[in-house]
C-alpha atoms as a PDB file:
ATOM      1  CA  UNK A   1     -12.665 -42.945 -44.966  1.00  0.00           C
ATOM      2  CA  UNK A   2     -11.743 -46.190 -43.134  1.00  0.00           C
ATOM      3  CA  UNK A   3     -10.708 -45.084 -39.965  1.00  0.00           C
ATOM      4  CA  UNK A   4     -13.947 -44.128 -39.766  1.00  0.00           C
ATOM      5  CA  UNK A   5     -15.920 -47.145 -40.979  1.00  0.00           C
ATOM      6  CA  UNK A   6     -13.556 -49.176 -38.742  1.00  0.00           C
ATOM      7  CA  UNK A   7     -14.691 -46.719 -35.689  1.00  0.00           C
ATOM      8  CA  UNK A   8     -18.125 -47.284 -36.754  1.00  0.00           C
ATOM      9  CA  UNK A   9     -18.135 -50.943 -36.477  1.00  0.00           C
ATOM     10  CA  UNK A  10     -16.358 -50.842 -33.000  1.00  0.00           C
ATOM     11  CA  UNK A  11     -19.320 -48.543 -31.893  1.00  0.00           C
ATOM     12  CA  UNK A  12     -21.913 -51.279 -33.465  1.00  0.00           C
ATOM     13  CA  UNK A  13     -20.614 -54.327 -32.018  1.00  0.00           C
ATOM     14  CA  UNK A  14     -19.035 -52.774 -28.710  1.00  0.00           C
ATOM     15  CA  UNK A  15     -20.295 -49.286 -27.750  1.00  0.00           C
ATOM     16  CA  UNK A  16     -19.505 -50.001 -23.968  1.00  0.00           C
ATOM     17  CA  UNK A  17     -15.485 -50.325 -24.774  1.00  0.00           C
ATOM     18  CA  UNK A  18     -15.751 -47.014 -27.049  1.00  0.00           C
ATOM     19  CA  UNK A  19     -17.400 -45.335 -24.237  1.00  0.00           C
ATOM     20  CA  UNK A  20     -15.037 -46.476 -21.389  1.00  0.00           C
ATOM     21  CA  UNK A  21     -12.141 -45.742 -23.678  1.00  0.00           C
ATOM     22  CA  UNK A  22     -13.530 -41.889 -24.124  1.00  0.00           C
ATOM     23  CA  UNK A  23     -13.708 -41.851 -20.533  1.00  0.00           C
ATOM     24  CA  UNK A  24     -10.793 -42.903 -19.860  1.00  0.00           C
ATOM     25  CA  UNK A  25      -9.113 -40.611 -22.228  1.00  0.00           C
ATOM     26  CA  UNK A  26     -10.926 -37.569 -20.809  1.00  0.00           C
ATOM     27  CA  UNK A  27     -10.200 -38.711 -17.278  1.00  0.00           C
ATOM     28  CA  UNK A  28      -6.523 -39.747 -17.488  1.00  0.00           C
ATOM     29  CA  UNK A  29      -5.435 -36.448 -19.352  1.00  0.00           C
ATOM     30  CA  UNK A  30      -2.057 -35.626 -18.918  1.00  0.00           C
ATOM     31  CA  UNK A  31      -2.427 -31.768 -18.182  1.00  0.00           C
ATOM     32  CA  UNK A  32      -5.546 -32.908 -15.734  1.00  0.00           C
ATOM     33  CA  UNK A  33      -3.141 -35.290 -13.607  1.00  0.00           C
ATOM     34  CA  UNK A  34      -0.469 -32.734 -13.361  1.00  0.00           C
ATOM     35  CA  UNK A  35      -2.923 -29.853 -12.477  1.00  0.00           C
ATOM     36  CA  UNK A  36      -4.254 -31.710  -9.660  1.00  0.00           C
ATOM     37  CA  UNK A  37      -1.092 -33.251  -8.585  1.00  0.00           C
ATOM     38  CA  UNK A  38       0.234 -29.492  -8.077  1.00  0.00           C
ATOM     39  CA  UNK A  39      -3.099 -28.522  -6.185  1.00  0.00           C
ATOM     40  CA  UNK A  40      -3.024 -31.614  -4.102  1.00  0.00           C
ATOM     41  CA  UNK A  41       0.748 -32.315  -3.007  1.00  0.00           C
ATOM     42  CA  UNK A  42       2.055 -31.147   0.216  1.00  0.00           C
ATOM     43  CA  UNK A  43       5.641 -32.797   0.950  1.00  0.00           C
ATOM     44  CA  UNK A  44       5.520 -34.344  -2.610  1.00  0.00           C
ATOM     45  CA  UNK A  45       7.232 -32.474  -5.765  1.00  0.00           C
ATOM     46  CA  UNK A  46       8.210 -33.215  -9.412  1.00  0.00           C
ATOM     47  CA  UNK A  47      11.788 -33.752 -10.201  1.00  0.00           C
ATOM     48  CA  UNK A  48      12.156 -36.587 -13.125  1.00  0.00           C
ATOM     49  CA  UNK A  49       8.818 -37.964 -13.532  1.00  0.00           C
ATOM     50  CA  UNK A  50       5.681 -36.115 -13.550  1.00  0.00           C
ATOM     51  CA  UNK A  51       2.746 -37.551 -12.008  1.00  0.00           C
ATOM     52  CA  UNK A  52       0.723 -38.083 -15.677  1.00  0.00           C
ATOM     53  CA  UNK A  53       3.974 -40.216 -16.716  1.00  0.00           C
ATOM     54  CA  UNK A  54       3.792 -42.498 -13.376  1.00  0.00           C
ATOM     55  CA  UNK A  55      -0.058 -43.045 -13.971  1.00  0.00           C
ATOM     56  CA  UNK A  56       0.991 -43.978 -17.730  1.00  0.00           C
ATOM     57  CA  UNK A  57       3.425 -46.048 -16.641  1.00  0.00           C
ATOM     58  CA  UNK A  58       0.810 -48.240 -14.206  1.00  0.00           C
ATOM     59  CA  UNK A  59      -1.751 -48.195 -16.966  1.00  0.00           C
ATOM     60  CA  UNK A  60       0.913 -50.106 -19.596  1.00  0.00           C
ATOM     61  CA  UNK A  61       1.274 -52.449 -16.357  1.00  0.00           C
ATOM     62  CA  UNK A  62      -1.909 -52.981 -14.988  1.00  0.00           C
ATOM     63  CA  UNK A  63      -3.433 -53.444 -18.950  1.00  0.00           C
ATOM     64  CA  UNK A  64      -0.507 -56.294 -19.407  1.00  0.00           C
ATOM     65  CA  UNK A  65       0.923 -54.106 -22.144  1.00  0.00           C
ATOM     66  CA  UNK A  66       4.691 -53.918 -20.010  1.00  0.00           C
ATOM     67  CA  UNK A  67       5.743 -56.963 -17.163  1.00  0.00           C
ATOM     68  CA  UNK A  68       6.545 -54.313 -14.731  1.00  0.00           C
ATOM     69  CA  UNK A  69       7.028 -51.306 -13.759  1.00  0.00           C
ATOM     70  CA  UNK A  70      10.523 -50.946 -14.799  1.00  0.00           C
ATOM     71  CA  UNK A  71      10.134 -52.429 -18.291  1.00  0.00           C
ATOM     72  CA  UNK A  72       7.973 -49.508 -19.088  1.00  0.00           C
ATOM     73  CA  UNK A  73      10.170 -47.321 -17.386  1.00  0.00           C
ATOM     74  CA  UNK A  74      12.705 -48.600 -19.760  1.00  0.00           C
ATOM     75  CA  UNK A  75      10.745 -47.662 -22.414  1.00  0.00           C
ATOM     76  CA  UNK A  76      10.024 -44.019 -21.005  1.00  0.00           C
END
């Protein structure tokens, strides 16, 4: 299969990036970010966005994938 020859050679020549990119998968799960957003929010609620969509939206931002925040709003 090639996706998983091409995963292969990512985890040869650049395990750390494969490992910080499961992390970050497993840490930055939607459901997660909502769950504890509704355990931790005292004045704060959800109306448009939810909390998981925000933190998606920095992560396009702060990876240079969108200019700003509102571009990837845009694209929300």
């Amino acid at each position: 299969m090639i996706i998983g020859q091409v995963f292969e050679r990512f985890v040869e020549e650049s395990p750390v990036s494969v490992m910080v990119r499961g992390l970050l998968k497993t840490i930055l799960c939607p459901q997660k970010l909502d769950e504890l957003f509704e355990k931790s929010a005292k004045t704060q609620y959800t109306k448009e966005l939810l909390f998981s969509t925000v933190v998606e939206m920095m992560n396009t931002v702060t990876c240079g994938i969108r200019p700003s925040i509102h571009a990837a709003y845009q694209v929300q």
